[in-house]
Each structure stands twice: as structure tokens, then as C-alpha cells.
Protein backbone atom coordinates (compact mmCIF):
# COMPACT_ATOMS: atom_id res chain seq x y z
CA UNK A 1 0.00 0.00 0.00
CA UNK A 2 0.80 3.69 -0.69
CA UNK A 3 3.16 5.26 2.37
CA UNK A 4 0.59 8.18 3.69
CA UNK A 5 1.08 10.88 5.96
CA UNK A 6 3.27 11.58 9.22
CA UNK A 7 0.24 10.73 11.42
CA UNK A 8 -1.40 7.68 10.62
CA UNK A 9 -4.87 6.38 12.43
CA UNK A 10 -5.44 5.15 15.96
CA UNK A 11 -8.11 3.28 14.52
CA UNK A 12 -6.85 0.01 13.49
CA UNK A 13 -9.24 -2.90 14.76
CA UNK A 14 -12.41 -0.47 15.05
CA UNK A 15 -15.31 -2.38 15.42
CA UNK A 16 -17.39 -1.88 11.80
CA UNK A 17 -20.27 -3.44 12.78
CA UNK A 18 -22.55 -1.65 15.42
CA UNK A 19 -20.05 1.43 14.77
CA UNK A 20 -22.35 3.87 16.36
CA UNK A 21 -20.86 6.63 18.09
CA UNK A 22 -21.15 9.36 20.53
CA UNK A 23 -20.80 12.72 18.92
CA UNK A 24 -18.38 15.38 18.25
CA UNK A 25 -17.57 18.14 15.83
CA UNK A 26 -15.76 21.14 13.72
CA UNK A 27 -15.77 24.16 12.24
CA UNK A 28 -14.50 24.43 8.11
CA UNK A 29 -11.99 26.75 9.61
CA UNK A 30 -8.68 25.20 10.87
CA UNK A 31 -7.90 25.77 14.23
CA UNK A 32 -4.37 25.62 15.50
CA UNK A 33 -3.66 22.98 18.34
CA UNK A 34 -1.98 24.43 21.89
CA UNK A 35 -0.43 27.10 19.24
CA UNK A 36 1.12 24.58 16.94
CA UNK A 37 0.61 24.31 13.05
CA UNK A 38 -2.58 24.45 11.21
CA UNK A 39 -1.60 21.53 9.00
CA UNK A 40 1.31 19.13 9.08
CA UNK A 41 3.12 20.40 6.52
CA UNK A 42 3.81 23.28 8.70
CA UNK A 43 4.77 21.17 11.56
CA UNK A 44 8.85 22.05 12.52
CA UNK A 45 11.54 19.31 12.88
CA UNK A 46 8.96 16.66 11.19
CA UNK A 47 6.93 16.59 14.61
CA UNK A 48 3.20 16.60 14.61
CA UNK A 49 1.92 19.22 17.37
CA UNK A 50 4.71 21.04 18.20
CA UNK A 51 5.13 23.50 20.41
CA UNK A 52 4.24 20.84 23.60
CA UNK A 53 2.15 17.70 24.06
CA UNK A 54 -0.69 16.36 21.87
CA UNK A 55 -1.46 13.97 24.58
CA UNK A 56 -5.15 14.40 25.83
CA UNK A 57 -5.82 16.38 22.71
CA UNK A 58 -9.54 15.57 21.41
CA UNK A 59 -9.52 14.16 17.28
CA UNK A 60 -12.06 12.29 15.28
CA UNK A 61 -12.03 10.00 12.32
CA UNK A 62 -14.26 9.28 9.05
CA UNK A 63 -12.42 5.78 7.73
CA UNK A 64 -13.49 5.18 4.14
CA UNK A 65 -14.13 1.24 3.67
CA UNK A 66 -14.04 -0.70 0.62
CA UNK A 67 -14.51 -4.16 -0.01
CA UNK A 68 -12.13 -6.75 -1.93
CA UNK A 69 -13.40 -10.41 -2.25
CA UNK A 70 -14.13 -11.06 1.48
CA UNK A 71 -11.35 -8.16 2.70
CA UNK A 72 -11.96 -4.74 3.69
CA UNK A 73 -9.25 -1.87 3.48
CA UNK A 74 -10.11 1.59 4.73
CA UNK A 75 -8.71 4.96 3.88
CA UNK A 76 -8.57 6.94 7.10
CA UNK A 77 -9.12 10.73 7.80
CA UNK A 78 -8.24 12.29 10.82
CA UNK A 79 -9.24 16.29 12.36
CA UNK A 80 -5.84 16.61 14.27
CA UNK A 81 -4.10 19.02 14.05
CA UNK A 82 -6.10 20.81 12.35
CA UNK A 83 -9.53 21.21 14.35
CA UNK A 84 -10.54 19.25 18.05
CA UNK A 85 -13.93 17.50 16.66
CA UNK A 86 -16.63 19.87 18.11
CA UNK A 87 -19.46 18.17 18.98
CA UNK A 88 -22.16 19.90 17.65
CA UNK A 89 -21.05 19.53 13.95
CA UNK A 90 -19.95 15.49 14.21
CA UNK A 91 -23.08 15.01 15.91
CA UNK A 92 -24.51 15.60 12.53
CA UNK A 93 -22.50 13.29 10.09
CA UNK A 94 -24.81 10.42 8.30
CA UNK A 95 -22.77 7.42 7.93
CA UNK A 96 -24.46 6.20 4.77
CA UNK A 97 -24.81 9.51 2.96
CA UNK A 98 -20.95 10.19 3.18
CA UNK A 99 -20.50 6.20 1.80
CA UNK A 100 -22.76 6.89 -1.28
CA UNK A 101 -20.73 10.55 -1.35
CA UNK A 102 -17.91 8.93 -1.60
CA UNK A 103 -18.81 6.10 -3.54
CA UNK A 104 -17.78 3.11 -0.94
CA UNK A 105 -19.52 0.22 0.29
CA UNK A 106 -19.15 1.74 3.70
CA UNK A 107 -18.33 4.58 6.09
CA UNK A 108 -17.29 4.40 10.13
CA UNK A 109 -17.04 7.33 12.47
CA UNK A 110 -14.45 6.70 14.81
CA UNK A 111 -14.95 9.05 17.61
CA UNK A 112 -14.59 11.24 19.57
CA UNK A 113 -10.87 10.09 21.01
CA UNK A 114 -8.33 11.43 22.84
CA UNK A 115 -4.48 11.07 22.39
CA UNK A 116 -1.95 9.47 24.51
CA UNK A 117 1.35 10.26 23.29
CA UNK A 118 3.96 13.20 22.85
CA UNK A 119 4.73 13.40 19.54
CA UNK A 120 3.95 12.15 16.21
CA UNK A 121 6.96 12.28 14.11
CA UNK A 122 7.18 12.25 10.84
CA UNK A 123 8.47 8.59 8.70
CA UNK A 124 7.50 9.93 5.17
CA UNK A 125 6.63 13.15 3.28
CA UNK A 126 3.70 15.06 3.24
CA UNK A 127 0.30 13.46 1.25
CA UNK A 128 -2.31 16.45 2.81
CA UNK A 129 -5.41 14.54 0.47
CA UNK A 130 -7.64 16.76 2.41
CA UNK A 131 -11.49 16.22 2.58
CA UNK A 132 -14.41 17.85 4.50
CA UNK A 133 -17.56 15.98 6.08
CA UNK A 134 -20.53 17.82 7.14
CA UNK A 135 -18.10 21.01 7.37
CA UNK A 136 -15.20 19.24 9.30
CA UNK A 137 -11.98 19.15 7.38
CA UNK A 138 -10.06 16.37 7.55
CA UNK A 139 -6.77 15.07 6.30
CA UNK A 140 -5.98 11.56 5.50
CA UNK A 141 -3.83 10.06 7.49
CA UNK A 142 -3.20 6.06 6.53
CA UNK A 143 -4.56 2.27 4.59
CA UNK A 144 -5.75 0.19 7.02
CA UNK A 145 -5.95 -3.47 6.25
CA UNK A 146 -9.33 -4.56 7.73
CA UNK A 147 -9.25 -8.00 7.13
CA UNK A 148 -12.67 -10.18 7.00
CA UNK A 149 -15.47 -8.06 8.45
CA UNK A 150 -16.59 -10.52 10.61
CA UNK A 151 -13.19 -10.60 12.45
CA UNK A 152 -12.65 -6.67 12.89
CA UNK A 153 -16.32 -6.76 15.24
CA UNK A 154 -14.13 -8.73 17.61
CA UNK A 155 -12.00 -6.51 19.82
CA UNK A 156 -8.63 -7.57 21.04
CA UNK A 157 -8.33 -8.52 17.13
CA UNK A 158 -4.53 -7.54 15.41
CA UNK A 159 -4.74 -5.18 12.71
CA UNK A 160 -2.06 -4.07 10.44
CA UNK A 161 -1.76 -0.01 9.94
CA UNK A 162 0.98 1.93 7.40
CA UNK A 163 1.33 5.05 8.88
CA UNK A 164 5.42 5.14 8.79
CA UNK A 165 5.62 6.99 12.21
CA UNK A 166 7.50 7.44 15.53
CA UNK A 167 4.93 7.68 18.55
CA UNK A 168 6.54 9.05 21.37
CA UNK A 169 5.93 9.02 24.86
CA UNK A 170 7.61 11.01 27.22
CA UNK A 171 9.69 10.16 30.52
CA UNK A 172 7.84 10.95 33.42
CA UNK A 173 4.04 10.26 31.90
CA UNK A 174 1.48 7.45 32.64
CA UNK A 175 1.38 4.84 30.17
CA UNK A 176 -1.55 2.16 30.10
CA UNK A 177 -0.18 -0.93 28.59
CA UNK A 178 -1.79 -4.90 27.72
CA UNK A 179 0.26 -7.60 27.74
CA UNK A 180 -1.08 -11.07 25.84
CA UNK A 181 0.11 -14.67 27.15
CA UNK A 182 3.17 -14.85 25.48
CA UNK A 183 4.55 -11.39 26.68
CA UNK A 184 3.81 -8.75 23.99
CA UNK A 185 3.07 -5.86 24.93
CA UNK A 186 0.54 -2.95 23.66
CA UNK A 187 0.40 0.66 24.61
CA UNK A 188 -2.94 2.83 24.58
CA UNK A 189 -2.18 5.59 22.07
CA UNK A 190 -5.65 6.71 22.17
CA UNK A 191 -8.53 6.36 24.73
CA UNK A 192 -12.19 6.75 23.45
CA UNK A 193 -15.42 7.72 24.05
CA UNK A 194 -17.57 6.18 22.05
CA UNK A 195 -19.03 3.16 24.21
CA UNK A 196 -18.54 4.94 27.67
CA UNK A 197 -18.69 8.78 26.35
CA UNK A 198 -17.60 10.04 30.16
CA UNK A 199 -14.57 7.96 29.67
CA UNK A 200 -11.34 10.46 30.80
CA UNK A 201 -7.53 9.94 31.26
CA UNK A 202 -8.36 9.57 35.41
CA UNK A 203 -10.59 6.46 34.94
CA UNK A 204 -7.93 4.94 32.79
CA UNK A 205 -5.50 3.68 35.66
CA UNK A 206 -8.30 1.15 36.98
CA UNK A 207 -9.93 0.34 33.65
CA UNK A 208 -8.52 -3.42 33.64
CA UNK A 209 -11.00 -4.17 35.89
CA UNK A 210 -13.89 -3.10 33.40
CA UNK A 211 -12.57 -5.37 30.37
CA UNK A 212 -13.24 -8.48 29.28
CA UNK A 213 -9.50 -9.49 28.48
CA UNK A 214 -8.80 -12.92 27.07
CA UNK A 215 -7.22 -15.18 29.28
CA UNK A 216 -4.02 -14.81 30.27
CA UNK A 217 -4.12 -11.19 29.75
CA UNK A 218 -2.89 -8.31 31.63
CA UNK A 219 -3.65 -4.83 32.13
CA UNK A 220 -1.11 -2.36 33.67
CA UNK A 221 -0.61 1.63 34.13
CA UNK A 222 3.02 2.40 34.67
CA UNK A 223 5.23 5.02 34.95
CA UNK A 224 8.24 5.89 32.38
CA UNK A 225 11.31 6.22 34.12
CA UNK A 226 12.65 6.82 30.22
CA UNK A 227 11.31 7.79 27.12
CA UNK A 228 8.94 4.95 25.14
CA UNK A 229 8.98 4.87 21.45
CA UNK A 230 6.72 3.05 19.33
CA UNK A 231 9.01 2.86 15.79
CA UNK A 232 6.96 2.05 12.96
CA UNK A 233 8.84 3.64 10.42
CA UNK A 234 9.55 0.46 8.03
CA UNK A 235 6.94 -2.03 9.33
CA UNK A 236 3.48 -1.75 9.78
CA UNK A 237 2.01 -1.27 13.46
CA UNK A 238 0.32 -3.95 15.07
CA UNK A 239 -2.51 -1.85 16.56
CA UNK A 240 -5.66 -3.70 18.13
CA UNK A 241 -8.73 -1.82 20.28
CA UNK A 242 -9.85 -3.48 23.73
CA UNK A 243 -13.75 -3.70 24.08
CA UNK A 244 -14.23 0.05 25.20
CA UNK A 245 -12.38 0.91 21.83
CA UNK A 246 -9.18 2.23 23.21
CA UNK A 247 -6.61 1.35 20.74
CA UNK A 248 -3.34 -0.10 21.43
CA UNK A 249 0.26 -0.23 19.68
CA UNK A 250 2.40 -3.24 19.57
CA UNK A 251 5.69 -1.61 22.00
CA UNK A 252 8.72 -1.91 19.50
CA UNK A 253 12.24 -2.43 20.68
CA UNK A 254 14.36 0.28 22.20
């Protein structure tokens, strides 16, 4: 698949079926984040969201499905950086008009979420295919391989994403982390809204005793006593969702 832009989706293993979500929203005007670039072109050094943090900053997504044989793949738009989702205006969106729009089998909101790490930094040049739904402007940000439909309902479910990035996690911050039976572990870039919409960073440290893990799993918040990055720069992520829809990255070697 076609290398996309620095930031690529925290959406990988979305559940498409049910995908009903909680609402959120924009303006067609782009609205700097925490003073940092109105589109990532601008963004210095490569970095998505600079000056400071994008963690706990509020995005949405619009993934464009399409179906080959019994496999879906899904071209994903994201807000950030360049508008925070207001609610009023996602609130609105119509799932099925913006798939006959757009001339795919299928749409999916995914939203709204909030982010977990640093930084974002860049892997690949710029794409900026921009697009605007119901008046919020979006730019696209990856190609997610779906898989059969009937196994990306199931959360906890691996899914392949080519976004060519860095995420970065700072020393000093909270990290909330799964770890499967044989000892791979998964960071939460992003925590959602969607199935619990009063979801927020505080609840996040005792959340493991809300899921339904598969056996054998374990859920952990943590402390970085170092820096974590998550380098996907060459490979695909391994990204999955737990059955709130917080998504998780595969952790990547130091």
C-alpha cells in the first residue's frame, strides 16, 4: 500500500459493525492545536503538534471502507491538528450519505478520542489529500488493512496499519499498557469515548478491571522512568482496540 502521511490512524481494529458513536464536531476553519501548526506540513523538525504535548488532545475520524473479495481496506481521515472535533457539527454526520458521497460500500465514524502520546513524528513526506464531512476538514492520514469483516467486530483482534511513524511518549508520563500470554506488549495511544462517552484519562489507571480481556491477559498503568517509542517507520504497526475501543500499539524495541 501507498506510504501516507506523518500521522497515521489510531483506529486500526475499530469495530465496523454496530459502529455507532457518541458525537463530536468542527468548524471548516482550521484551528491551531496548543499554538502549533494548522496543518502538518507546517509542523517544525517533522513533529506533529509542536510547540508541547498532543497527549489528551480531542480528534475524530471518518475511515473510508471498501470491499475486496471477502477483505476490507479503509482509507482513514483524521481532524488533528487541524480542528478538536466539536461536537455539535460530528453530531450531525450520516454514515451512509458520506458512503454513497464517496462512492464506498461503507463509512465508520471513529470518535470522539483522545491522544496518549507526545509526539507524532514524521516517517514519510507530506500526502495532505484533504477532505471535509458535514463542514469538518479532515486530512488523511493512513490504509488500514481490515481483514474479513466478521473478524474486525471482535476486539482484542490484530490489525495491520501503514502510517510510517514514531509515537513518542515522554519520561515521566502514565502509560496504560496490555500484555497477551506470550509477553507482547501494547500501549494505549488513544482512549475513546464512544461506548462509555464520560470515559477520561483519570478512569484509565483502573480500567482493567472493566474489560473483558482474554485469558491470560494483563492490564497495567506504569510510569516511564525513560522515554517509550513506538518505531513504525519500516513495518506496519500492530494496533488492536480493547472492548471500550481504546486502541493499542504493539511496544517496539528500544
Amino acid at each position: 500500500m501507498k506510504r501516507r502521511h506523518p500521522l497515521r490512524s489510531a483506529a486500526a481494529g475499530i469495530v465496523l459493525a454496530g459502529a455507532v458513536v457518541s458525537g463530536c464536531g468542527s468548524s471548516s476553519t482550521p484551528t491551531p492545536i496548543a499554538g502549533g501548526p494548522t496543518t502538518v506540513a507546517d509542523a517544525p523538525d517533522s513533529t506533529v503538534g509542536l510547540p508541547g504535548s498532543m497527549r489528551t488532545k480531542r480528534y475524530c475520524e471518518v475511515l473510508l471502507v471498501d470491499l475486496t473479495g471477502g477483505d476490507a481496506t479503509a482509507a482513514v481521515f483524521n481532524t488533528f491538528p487541524i480542528n478538536e472535533c466539536p461536537a455539535e457539527a460530528w453530531a450531525t454526520l450520516d454514515p451512509k450519505a458520506i458512503a454513497t458521497r464517496e462512492g464506498v460500500p461503507l463509512a465508520v465514524l471513529n470518535g470522539p478520542r483522545y491522544w496518549l502520546m507526545d509526539r507524532i513524528e514524521n516517517g514519510g513526506g507530506p500526502d495532505d489529500v484533504r477532505k471535509d464531512f458535514g463542514g469538518i476538514e479532515m486530512i488523511q492520514r493512513a490504509s488500514l488493512a481490515i481483514g474479513p469483516l466478521a473478524e474486525a467486530t471482535k476486539p482484542y483482534t490484530i490489525h495491520n496499519v501503514n502510517r510510517s511513524t514514531v509515537f513518542a511518549f515522554d519520561a515521566g508520563q502514565t502509560v496504560y499498557e496490555l500484555t497477551t500470554t506470550d509477553g507482547t506488549t501494547y500501549v494505549m495511544q488513544s482512549w475513546s469515548q464512544q461506548v462509555d462517552p464520560k470515559l477520561s484519562e483519570a478512569d484509565l489507571a483502573g480500567l482493567g478491571a472493566r474489560l473483558r480481556l482474554p485469558a491470560g491477559w494483563v492490564y497495567r498503568s506504569r510510569t516511564l522512568d525513560a522515554p517509550l517509542r513506538v518505531v513504525t517507520q519500516t513495518t506496519d504497526a500492530k494496533v488492536l482496540q480493547d472492548d471500550l475501543k481504546n486502541s493499542y500499539s504493539q511496544e517496539t524495541a528500544p
